[in-house]
C-alpha atoms as a PDB file:
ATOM      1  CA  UNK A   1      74.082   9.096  16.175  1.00  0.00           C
ATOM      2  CA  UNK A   2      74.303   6.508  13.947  1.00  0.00           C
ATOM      3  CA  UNK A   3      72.228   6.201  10.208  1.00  0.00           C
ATOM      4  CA  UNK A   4      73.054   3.667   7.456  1.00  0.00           C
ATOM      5  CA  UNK A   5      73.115   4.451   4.141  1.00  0.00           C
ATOM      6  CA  UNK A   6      70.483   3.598   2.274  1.00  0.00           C
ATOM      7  CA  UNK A   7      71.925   2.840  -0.566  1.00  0.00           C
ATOM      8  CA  UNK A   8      75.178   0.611   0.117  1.00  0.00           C
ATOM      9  CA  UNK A   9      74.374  -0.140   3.977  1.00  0.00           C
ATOM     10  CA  UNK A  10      77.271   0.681   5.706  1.00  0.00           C
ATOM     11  CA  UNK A  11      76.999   2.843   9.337  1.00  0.00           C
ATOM     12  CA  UNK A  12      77.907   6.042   8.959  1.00  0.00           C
ATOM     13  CA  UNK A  13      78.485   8.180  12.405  1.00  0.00           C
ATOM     14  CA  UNK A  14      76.492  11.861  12.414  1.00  0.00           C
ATOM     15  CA  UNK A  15      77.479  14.961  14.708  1.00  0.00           C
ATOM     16  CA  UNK A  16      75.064  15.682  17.556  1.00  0.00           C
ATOM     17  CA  UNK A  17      76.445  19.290  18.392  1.00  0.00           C
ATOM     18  CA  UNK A  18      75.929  22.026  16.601  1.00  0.00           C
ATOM     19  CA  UNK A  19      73.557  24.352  13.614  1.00  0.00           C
ATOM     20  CA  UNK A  20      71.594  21.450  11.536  1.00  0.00           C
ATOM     21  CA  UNK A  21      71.541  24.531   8.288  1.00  0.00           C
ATOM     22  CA  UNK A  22      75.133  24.942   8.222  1.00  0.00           C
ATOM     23  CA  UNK A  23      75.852  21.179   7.757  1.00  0.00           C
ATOM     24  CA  UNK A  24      74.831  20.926   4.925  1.00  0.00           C
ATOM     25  CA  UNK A  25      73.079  17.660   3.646  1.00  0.00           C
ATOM     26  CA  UNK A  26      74.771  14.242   5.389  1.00  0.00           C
ATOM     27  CA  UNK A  27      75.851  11.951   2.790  1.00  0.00           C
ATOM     28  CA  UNK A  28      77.398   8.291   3.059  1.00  0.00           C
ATOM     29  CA  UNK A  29      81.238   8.430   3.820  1.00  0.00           C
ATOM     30  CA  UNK A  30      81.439   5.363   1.638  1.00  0.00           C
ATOM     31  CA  UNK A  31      79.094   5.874  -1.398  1.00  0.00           C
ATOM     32  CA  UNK A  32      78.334   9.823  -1.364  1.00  0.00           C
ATOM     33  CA  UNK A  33      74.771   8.443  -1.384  1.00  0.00           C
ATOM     34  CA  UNK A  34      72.519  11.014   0.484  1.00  0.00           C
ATOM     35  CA  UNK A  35      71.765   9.004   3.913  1.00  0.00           C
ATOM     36  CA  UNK A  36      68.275  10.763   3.753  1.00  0.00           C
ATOM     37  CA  UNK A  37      66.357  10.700   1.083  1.00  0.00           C
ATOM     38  CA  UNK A  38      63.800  13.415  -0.206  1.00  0.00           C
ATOM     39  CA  UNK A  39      59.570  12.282   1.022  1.00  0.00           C
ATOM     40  CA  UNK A  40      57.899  10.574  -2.044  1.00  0.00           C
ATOM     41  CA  UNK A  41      55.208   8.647  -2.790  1.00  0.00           C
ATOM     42  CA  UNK A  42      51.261   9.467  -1.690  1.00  0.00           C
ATOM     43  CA  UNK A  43      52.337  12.854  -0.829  1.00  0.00           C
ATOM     44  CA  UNK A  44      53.671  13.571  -3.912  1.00  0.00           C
ATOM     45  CA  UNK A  45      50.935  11.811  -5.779  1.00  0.00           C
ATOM     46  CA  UNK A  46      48.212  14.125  -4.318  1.00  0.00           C
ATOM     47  CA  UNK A  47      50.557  16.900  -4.715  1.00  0.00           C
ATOM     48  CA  UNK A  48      50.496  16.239  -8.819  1.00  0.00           C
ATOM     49  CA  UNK A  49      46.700  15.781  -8.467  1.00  0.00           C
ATOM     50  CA  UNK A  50      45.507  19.040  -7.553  1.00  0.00           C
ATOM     51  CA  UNK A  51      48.138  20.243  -9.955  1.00  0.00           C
ATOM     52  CA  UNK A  52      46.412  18.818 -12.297  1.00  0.00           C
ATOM     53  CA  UNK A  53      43.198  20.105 -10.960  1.00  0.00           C
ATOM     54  CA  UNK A  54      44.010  23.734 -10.952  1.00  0.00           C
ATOM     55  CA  UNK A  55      45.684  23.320 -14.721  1.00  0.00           C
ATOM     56  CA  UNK A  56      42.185  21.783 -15.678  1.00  0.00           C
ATOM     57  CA  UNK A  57      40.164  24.709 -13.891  1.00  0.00           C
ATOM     58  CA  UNK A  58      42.524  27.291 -15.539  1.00  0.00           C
ATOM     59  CA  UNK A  59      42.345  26.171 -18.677  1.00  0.00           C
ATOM     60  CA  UNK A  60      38.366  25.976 -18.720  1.00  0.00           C
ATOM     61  CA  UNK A  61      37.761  29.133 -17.340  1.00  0.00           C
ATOM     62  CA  UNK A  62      40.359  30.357 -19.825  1.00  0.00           C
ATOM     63  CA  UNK A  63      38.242  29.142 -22.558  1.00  0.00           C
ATOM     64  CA  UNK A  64      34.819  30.418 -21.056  1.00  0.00           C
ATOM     65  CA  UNK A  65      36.058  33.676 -20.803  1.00  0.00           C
ATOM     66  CA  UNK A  66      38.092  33.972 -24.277  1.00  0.00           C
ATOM     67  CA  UNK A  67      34.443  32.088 -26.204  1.00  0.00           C
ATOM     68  CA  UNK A  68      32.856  34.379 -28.863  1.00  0.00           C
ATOM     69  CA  UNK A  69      29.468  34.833 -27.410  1.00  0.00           C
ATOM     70  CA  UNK A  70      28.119  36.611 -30.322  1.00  0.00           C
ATOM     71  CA  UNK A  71      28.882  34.257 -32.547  1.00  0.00           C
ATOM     72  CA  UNK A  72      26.751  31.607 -29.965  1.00  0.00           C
ATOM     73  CA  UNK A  73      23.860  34.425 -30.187  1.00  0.00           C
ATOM     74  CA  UNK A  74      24.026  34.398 -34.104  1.00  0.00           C
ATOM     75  CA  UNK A  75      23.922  31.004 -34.537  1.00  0.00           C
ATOM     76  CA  UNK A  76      21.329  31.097 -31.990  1.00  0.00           C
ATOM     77  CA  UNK A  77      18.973  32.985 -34.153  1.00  0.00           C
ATOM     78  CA  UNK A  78      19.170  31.163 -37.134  1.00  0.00           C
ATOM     79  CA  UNK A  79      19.110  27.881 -35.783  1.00  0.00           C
ATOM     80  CA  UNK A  80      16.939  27.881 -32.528  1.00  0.00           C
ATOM     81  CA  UNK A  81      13.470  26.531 -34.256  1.00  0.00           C
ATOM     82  CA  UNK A  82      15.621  23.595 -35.203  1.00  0.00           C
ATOM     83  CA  UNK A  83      16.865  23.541 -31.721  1.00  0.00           C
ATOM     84  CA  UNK A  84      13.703  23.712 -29.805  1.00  0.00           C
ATOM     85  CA  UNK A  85      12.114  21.372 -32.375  1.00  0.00           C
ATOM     86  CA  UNK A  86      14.736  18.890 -31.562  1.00  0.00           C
ATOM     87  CA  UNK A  87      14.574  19.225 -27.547  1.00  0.00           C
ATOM     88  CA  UNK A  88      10.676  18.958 -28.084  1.00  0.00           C
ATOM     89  CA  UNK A  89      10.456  15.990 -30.311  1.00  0.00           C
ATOM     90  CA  UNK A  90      13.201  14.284 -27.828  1.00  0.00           C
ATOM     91  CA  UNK A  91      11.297  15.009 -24.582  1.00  0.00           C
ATOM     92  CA  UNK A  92       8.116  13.674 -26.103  1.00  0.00           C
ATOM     93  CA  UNK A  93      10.522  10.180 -27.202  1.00  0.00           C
ATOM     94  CA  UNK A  94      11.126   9.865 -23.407  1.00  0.00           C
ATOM     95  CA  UNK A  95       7.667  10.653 -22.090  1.00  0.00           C
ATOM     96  CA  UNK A  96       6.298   8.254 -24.533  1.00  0.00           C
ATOM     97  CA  UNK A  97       9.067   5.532 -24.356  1.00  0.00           C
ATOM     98  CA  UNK A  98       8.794   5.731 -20.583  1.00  0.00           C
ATOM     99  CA  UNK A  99       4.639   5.793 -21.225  1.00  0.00           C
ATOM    100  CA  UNK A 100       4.784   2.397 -23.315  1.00  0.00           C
ATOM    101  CA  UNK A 101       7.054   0.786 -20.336  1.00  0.00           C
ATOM    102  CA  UNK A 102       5.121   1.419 -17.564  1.00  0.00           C
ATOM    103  CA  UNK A 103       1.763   0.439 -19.711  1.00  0.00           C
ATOM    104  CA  UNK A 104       3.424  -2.961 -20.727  1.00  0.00           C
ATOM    105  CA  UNK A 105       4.483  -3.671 -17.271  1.00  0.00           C
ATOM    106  CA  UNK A 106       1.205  -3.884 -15.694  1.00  0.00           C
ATOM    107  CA  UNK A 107      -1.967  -5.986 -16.268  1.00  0.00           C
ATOM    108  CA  UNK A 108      -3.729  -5.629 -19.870  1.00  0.00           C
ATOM    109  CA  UNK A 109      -6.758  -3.970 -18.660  1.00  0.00           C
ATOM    110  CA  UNK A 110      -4.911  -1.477 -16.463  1.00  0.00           C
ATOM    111  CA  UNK A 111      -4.119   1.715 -18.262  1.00  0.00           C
ATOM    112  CA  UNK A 112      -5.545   3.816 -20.718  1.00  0.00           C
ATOM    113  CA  UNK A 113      -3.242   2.247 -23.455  1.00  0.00           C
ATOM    114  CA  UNK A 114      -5.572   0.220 -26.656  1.00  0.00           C
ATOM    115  CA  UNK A 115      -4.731  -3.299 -26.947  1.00  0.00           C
ATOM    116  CA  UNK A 116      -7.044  -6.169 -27.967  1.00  0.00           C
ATOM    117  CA  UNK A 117      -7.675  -7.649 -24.263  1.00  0.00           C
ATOM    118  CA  UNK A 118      -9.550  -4.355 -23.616  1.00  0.00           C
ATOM    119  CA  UNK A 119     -11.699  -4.453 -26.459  1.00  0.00           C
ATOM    120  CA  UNK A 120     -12.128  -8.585 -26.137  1.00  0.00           C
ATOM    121  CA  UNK A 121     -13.248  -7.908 -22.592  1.00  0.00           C
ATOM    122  CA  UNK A 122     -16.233  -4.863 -23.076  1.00  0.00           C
ATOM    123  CA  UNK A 123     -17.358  -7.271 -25.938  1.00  0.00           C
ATOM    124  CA  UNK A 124     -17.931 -10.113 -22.851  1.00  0.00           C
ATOM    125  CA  UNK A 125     -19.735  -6.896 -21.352  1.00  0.00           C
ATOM    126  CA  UNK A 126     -21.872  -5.935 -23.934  1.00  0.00           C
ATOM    127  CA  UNK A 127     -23.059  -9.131 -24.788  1.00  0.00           C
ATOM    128  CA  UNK A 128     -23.916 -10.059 -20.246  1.00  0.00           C
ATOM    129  CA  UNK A 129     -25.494  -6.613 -19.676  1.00  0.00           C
ATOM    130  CA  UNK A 130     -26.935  -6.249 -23.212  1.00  0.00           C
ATOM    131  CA  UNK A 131     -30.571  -7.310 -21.864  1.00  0.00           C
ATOM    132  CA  UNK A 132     -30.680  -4.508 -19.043  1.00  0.00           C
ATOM    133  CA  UNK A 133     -30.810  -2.100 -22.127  1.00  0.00           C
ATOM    134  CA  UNK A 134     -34.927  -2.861 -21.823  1.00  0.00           C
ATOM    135  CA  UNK A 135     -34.824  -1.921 -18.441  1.00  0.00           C
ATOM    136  CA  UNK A 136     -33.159   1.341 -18.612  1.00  0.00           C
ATOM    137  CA  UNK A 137     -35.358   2.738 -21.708  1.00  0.00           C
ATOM    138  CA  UNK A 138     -38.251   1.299 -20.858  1.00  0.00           C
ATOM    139  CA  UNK A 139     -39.413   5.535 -20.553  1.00  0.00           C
ATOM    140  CA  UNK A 140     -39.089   5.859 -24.141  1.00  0.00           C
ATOM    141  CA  UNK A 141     -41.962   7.634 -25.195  1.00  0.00           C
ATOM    142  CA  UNK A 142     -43.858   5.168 -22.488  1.00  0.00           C
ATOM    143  CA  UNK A 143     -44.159   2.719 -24.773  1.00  0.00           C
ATOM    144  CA  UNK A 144     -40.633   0.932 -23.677  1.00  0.00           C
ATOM    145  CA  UNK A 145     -37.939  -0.413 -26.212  1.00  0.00           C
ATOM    146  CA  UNK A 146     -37.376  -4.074 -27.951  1.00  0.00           C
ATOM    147  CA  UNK A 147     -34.742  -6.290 -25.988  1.00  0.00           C
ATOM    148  CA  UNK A 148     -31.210  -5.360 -28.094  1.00  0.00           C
ATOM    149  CA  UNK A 149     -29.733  -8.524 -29.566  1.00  0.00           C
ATOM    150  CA  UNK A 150     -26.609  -9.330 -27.522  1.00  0.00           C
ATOM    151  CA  UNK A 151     -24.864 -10.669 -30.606  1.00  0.00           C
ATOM    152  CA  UNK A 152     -25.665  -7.276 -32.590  1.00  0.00           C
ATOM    153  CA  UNK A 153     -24.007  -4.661 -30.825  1.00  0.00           C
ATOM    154  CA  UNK A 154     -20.826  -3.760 -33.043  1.00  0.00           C
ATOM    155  CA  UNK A 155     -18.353  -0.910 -31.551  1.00  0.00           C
ATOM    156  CA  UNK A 156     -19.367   2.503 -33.057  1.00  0.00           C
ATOM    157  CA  UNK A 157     -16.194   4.470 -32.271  1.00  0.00           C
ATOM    158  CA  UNK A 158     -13.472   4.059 -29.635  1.00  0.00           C
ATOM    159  CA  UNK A 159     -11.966   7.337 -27.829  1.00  0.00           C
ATOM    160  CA  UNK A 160      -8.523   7.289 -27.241  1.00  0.00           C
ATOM    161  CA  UNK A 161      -6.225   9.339 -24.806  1.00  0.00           C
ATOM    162  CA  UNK A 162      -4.805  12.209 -26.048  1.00  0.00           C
ATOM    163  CA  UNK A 163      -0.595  12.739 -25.467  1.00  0.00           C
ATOM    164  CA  UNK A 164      -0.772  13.671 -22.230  1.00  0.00           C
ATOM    165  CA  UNK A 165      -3.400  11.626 -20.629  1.00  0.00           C
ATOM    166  CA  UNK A 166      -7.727  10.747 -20.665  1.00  0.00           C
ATOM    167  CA  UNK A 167      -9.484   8.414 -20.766  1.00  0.00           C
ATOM    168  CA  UNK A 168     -10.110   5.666 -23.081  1.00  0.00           C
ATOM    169  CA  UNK A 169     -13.468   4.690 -24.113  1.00  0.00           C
ATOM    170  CA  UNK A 170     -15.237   1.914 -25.887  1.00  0.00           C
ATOM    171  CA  UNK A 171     -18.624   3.456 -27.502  1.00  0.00           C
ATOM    172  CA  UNK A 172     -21.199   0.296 -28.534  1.00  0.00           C
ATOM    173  CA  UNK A 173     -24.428   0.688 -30.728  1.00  0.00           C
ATOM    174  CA  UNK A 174     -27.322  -1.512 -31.852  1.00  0.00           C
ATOM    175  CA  UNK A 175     -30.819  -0.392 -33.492  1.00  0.00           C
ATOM    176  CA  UNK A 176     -33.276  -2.700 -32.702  1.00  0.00           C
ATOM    177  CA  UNK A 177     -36.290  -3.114 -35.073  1.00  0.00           C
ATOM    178  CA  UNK A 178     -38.570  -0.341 -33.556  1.00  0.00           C
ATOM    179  CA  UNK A 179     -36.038   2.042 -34.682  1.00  0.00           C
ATOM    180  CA  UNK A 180     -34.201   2.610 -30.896  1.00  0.00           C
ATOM    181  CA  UNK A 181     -30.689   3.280 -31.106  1.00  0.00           C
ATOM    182  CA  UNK A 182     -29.389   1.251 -27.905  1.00  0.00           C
ATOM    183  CA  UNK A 183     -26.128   2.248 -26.557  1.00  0.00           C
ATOM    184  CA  UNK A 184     -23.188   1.141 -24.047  1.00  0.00           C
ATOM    185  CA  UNK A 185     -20.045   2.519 -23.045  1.00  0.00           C
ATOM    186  CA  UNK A 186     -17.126   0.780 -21.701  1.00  0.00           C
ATOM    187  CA  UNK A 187     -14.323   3.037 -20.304  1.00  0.00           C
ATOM    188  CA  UNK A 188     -10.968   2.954 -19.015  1.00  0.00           C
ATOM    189  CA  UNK A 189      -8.923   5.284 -16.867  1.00  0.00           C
ATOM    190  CA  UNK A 190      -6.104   6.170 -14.640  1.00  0.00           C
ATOM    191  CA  UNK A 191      -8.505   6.740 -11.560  1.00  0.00           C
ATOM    192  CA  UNK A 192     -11.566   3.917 -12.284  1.00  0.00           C
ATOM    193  CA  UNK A 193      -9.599   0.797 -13.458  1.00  0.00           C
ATOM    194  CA  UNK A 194     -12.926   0.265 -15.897  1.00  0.00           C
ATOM    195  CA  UNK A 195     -16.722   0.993 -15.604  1.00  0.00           C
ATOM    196  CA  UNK A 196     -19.530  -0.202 -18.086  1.00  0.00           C
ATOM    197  CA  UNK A 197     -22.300   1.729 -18.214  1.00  0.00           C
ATOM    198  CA  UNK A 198     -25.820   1.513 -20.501  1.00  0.00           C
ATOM    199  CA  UNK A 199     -27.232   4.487 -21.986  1.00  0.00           C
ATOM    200  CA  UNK A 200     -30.629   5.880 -20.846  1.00  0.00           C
ATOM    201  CA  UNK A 201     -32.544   7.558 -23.030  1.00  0.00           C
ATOM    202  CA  UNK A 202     -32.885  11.760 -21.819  1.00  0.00           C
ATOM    203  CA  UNK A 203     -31.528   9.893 -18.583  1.00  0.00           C
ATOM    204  CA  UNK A 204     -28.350   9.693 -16.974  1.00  0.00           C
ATOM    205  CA  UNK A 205     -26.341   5.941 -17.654  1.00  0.00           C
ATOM    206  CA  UNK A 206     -26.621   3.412 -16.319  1.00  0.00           C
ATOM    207  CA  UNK A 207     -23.848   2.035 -14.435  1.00  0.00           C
ATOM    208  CA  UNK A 208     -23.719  -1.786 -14.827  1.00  0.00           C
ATOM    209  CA  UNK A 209     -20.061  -2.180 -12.656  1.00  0.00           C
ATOM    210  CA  UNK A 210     -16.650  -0.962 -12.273  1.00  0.00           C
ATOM    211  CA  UNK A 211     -13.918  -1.472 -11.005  1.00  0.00           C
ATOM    212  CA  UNK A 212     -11.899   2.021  -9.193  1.00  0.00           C
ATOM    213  CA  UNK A 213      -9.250   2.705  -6.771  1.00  0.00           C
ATOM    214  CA  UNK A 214      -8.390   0.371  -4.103  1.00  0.00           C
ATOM    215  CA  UNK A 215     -11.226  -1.906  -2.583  1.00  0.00           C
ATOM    216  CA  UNK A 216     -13.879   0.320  -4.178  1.00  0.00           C
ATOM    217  CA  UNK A 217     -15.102  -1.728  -6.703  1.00  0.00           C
ATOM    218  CA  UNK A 218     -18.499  -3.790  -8.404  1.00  0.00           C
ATOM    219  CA  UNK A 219     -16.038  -6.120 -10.253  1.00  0.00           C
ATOM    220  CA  UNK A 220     -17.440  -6.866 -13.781  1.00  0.00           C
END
């Protein structure tokens, strides 16, 4: 068998007879150079990585096991209204960061969030459905009600959502001149996009349109 030396590339000639382990290692008649050199490379690269592994997982669990719990559990008790108030007041960031996203993302009247498109747009209401008021009270006391001015109606309070959700609502008043109080709402909500109604006296509203889920809708 011949093998050339790796190192200075001459031939060297190796014995095919006999015991491999009592040879010895062959080296190069000419250099001494070993004519076969020890595996390296990829093997030995993994090799050193999950050496590295284990020292990593020893040395954690080393520190885990060697950590002064009660001294955790005391600082615990001083400090854990601190610590709750701080993982409270940071989910709440999120919800309402995420919240503000999603509500600036999408069309002006969708949402429950209060912006001046909403309010600009049950105004335009108000002042379209404003005669039907008549209509709907005309019960009162049977005598009927005056025709509410559809310039006159000014907002009387607005409901907002609370943190985690409601609806948001537009409340509208006028008193006409034989002392009625006339009355609108315009809402918003997750479920009904928007639905204006007009209040009935002792009577359930009035629903003027909406606009809900899907197809179902009396568009304003």
């Amino acid at each position: 068998m011949i093998r050339k030396c790796p190192n200075c590339g001459k031939k060297n000639a190796l014995p095919l007879d006999g015991d491999p382990n009592k040879m010895g290692k062959p080296i190069c008649a000419h250099c001494k150079s070993p004519l076969f050199t020890e595996p390296t490379g990829q093997s030995n690269k993994i090799d050193s990585y999950f050496a590295d592994c284990e020292n990593l997982v020893r040395k954690t669990w080393t520190r885990i096991i060697s950590f002064d719990w009660e001294e955790l559990k005391s600082i615990l008790k001083i400090y854990w209204k601190r610590i709750l108030l701080i993982a409270v007041a940071s989910f709440l960031l999120l919800y309402l960061l995420n919240n503000d996203r999603m509500q600036n993302s999408r069309d002006p009247l969708d949402g429950i969030t209060v912006n001046a498109q909403k309010e600009s747009f049950c105004r335009r209401l108000v002042k379209r459905y404003s005669k039907y008021s008549q209509n709907v009270n005309s019960h009162w006391y049977g005598k009927g009600v005056l025709r509410p001015n559809p310039n006159n109606w000014h907002i009387a309070r607005i409901s907002k959502p609370g943190l985690f959700g409601g609806d948001l609502t537009y409340y509208f008043s006028q008193i006409t001149s034989d002392g009625f109080s006339h009355g609108a709402t315009c809402r918003f909500s997750e479920d009904i996009r928007y639905e204006f109604l007009i209040h009935s006296y002792g009577r359930p509203d009035a629903l003027m349109c909406y606009w809900g889920a899907g197809d179902n809708a009396d568009e304003c």
